[in-house]
C-alpha atoms as a PDB file:
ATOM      1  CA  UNK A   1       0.000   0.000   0.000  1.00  0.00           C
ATOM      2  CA  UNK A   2       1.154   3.853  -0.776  1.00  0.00           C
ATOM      3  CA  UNK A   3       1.293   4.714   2.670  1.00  0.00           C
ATOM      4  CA  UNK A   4       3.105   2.541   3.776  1.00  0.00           C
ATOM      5  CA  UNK A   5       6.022   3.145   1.160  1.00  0.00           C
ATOM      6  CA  UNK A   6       5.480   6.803   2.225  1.00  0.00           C
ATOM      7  CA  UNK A   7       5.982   6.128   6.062  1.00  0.00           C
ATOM      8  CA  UNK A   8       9.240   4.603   5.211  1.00  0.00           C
ATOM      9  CA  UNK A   9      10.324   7.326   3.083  1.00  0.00           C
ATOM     10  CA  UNK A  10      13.290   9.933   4.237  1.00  0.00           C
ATOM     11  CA  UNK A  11      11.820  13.313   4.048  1.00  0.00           C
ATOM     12  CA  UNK A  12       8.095  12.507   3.489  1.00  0.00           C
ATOM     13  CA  UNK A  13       6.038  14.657   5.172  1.00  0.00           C
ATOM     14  CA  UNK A  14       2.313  13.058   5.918  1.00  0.00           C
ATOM     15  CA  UNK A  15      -0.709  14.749   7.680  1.00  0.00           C
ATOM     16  CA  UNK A  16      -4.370  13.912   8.150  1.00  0.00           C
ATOM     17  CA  UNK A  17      -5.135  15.052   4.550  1.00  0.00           C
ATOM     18  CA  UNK A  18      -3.410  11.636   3.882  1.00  0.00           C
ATOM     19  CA  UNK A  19      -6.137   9.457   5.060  1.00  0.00           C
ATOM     20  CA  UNK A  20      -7.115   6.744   3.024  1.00  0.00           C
ATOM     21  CA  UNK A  21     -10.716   8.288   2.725  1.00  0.00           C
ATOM     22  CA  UNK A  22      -9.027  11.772   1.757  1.00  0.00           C
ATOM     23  CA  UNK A  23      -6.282   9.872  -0.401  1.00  0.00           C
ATOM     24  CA  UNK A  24      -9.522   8.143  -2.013  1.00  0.00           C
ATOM     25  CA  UNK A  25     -11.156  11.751  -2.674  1.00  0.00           C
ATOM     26  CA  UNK A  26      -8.056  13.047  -4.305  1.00  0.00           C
ATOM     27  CA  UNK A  27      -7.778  10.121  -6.921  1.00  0.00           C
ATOM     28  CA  UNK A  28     -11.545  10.565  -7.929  1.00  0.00           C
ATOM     29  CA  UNK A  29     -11.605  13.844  -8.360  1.00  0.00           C
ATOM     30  CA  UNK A  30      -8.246  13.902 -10.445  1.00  0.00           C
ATOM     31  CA  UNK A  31      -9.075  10.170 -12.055  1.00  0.00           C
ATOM     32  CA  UNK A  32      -5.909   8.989 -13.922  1.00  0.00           C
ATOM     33  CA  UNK A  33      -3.778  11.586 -12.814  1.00  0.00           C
ATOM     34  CA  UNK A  34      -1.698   9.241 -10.319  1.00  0.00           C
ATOM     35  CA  UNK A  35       0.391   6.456 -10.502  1.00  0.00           C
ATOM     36  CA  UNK A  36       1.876   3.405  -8.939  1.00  0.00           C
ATOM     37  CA  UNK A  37       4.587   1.553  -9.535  1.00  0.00           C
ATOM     38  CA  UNK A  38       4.273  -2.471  -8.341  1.00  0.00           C
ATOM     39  CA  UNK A  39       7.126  -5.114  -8.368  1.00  0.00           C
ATOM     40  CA  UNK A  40       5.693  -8.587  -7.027  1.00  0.00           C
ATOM     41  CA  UNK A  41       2.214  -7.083  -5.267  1.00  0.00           C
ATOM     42  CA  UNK A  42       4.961  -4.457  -3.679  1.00  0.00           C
ATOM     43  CA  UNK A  43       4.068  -0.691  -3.948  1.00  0.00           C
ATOM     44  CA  UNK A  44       7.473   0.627  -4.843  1.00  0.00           C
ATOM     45  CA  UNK A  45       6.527   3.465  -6.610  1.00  0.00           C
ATOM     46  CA  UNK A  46       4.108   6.403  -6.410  1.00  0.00           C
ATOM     47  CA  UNK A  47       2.916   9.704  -7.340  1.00  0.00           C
ATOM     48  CA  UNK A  48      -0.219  11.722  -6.565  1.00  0.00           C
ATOM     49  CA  UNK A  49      -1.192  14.417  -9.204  1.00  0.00           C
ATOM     50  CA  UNK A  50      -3.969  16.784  -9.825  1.00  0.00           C
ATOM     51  CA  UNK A  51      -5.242  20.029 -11.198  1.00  0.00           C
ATOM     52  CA  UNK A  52      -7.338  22.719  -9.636  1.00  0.00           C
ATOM     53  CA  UNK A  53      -8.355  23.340 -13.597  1.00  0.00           C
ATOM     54  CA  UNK A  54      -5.514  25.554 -14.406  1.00  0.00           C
ATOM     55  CA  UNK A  55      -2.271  24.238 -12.272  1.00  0.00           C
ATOM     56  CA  UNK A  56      -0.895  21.125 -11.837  1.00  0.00           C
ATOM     57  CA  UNK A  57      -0.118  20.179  -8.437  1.00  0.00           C
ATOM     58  CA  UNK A  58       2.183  16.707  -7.445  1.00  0.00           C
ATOM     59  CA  UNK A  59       2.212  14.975  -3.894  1.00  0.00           C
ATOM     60  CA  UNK A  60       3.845  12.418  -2.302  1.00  0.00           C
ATOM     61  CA  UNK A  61       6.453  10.988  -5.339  1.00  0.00           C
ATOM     62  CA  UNK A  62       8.337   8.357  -3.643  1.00  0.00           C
ATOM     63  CA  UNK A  63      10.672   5.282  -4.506  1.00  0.00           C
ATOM     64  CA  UNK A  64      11.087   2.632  -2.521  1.00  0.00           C
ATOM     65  CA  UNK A  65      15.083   2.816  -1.599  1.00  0.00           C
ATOM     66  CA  UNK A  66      15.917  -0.781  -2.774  1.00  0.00           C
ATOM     67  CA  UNK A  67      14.615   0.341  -6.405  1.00  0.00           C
ATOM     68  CA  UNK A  68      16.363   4.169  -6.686  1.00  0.00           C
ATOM     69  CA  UNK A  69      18.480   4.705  -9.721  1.00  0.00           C
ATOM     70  CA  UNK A  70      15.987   2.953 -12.273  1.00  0.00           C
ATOM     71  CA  UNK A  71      14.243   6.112 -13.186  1.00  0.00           C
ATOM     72  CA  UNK A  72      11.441   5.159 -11.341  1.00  0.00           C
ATOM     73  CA  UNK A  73      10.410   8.842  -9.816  1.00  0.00           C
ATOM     74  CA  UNK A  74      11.309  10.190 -13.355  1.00  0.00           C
ATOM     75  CA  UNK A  75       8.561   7.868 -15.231  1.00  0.00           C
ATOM     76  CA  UNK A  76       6.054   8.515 -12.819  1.00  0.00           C
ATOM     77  CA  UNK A  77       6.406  12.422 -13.086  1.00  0.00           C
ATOM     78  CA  UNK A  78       6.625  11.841 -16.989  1.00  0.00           C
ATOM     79  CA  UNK A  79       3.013   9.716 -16.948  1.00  0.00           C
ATOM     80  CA  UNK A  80       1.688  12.354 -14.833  1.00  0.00           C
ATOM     81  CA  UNK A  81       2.702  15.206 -16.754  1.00  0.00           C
ATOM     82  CA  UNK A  82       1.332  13.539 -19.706  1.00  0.00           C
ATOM     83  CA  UNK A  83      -2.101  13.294 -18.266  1.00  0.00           C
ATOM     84  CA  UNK A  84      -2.003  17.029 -17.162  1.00  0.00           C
ATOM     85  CA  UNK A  85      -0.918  18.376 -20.769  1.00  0.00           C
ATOM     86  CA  UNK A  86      -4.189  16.041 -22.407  1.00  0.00           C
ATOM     87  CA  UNK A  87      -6.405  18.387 -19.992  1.00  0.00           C
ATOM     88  CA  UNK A  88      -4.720  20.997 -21.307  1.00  0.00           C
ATOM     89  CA  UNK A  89      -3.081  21.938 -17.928  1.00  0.00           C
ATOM     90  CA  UNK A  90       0.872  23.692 -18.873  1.00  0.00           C
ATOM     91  CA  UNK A  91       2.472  24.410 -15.784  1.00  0.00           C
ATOM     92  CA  UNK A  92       2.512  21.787 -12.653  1.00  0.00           C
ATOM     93  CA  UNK A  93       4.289  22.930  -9.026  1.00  0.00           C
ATOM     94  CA  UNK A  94       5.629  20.406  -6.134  1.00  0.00           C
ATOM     95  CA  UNK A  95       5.920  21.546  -2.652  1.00  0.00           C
ATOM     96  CA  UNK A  96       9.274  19.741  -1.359  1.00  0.00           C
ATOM     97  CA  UNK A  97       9.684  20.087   2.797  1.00  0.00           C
ATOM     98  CA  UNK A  98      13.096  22.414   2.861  1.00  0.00           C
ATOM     99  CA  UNK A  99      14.983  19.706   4.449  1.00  0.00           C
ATOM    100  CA  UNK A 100      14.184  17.086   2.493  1.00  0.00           C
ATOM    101  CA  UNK A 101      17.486  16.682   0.852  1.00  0.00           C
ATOM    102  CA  UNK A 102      16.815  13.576  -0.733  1.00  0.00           C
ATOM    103  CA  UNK A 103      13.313  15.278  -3.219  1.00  0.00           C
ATOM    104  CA  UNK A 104      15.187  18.734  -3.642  1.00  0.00           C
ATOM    105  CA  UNK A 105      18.296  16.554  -4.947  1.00  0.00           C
ATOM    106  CA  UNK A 106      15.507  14.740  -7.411  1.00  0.00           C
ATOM    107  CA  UNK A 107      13.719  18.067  -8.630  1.00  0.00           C
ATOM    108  CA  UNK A 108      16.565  19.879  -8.842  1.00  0.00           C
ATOM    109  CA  UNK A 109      18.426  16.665 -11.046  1.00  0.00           C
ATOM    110  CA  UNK A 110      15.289  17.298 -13.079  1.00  0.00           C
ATOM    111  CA  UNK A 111      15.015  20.479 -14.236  1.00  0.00           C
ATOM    112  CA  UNK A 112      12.457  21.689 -11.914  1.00  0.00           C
ATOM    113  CA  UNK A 113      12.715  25.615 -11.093  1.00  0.00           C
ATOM    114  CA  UNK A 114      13.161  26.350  -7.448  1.00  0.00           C
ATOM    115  CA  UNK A 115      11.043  29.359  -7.113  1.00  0.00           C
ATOM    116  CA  UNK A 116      11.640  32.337  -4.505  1.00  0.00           C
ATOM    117  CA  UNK A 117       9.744  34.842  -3.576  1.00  0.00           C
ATOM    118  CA  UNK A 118       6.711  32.933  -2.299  1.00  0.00           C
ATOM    119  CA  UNK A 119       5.371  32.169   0.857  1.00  0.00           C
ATOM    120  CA  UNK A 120       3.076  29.115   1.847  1.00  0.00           C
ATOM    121  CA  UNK A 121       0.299  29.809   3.929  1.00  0.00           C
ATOM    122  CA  UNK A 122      -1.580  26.863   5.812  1.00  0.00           C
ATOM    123  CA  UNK A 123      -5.381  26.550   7.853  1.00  0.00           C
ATOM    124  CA  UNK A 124      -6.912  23.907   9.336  1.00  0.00           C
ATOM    125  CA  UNK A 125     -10.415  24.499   8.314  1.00  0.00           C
END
């Protein structure tokens, strides 16, 4: 199961909006969007992507450790992307916890802009 790959992940941030009802939620209202990679019924793979109807917006890409270095993350973000240009979404954005060295190591590897100059604001509603 995703979560579980994501509990063992280095740098993986989760929170109550990662539920498995709220998990559920996100991949029906962004159906096909997400992906998950499986090696002998083993979750070793995943991404979480969506759209608001203009952005793109990617959670939770992680690779199990034992299967790194096979351009596993980079397919994933590729099959997402795909999806997001066919709804004719153009720009996507990942939040990446600052010291999470091990994602800002894989955006930055590929090609994703670091962007300054803004500030994320969080509620509990």
């Amino acid at each position: 199961m995703s979560i579980e790959l994501w509990k063992r992940t280095e740098g993986m941030a989760l929170s109550n909006a990662d539920s498995r009802e709220s998990i559920h939620n996100y991949l029906i209202r962004n159906a096909g969007m997400s992906f998950v990679c499986v090696d002998k019924e083993r979750v070793v793979g995943t991404i979480l992507c969506g759209h608001d109807g203009r952005r793109g917006y990617i959670y939770h890409v992680a690779v199990d450790l034992e299967y790194r270095g096979h351009s596993i993350g980079k397919q994933l973000v590729a099959s997402s992307l795909d999806k997001l240009r066919l709804k004719g979404i153009d720009k996507c954005h990942i939040m990446v916890i600052e010291d999470n060295e091990i994602g800002n190591h894989f955006w930055n590897k590929s090609g994703w802009m670091k962007r300054d100059g803004i500030l994320l604001y969080s509620s509990n509603t």
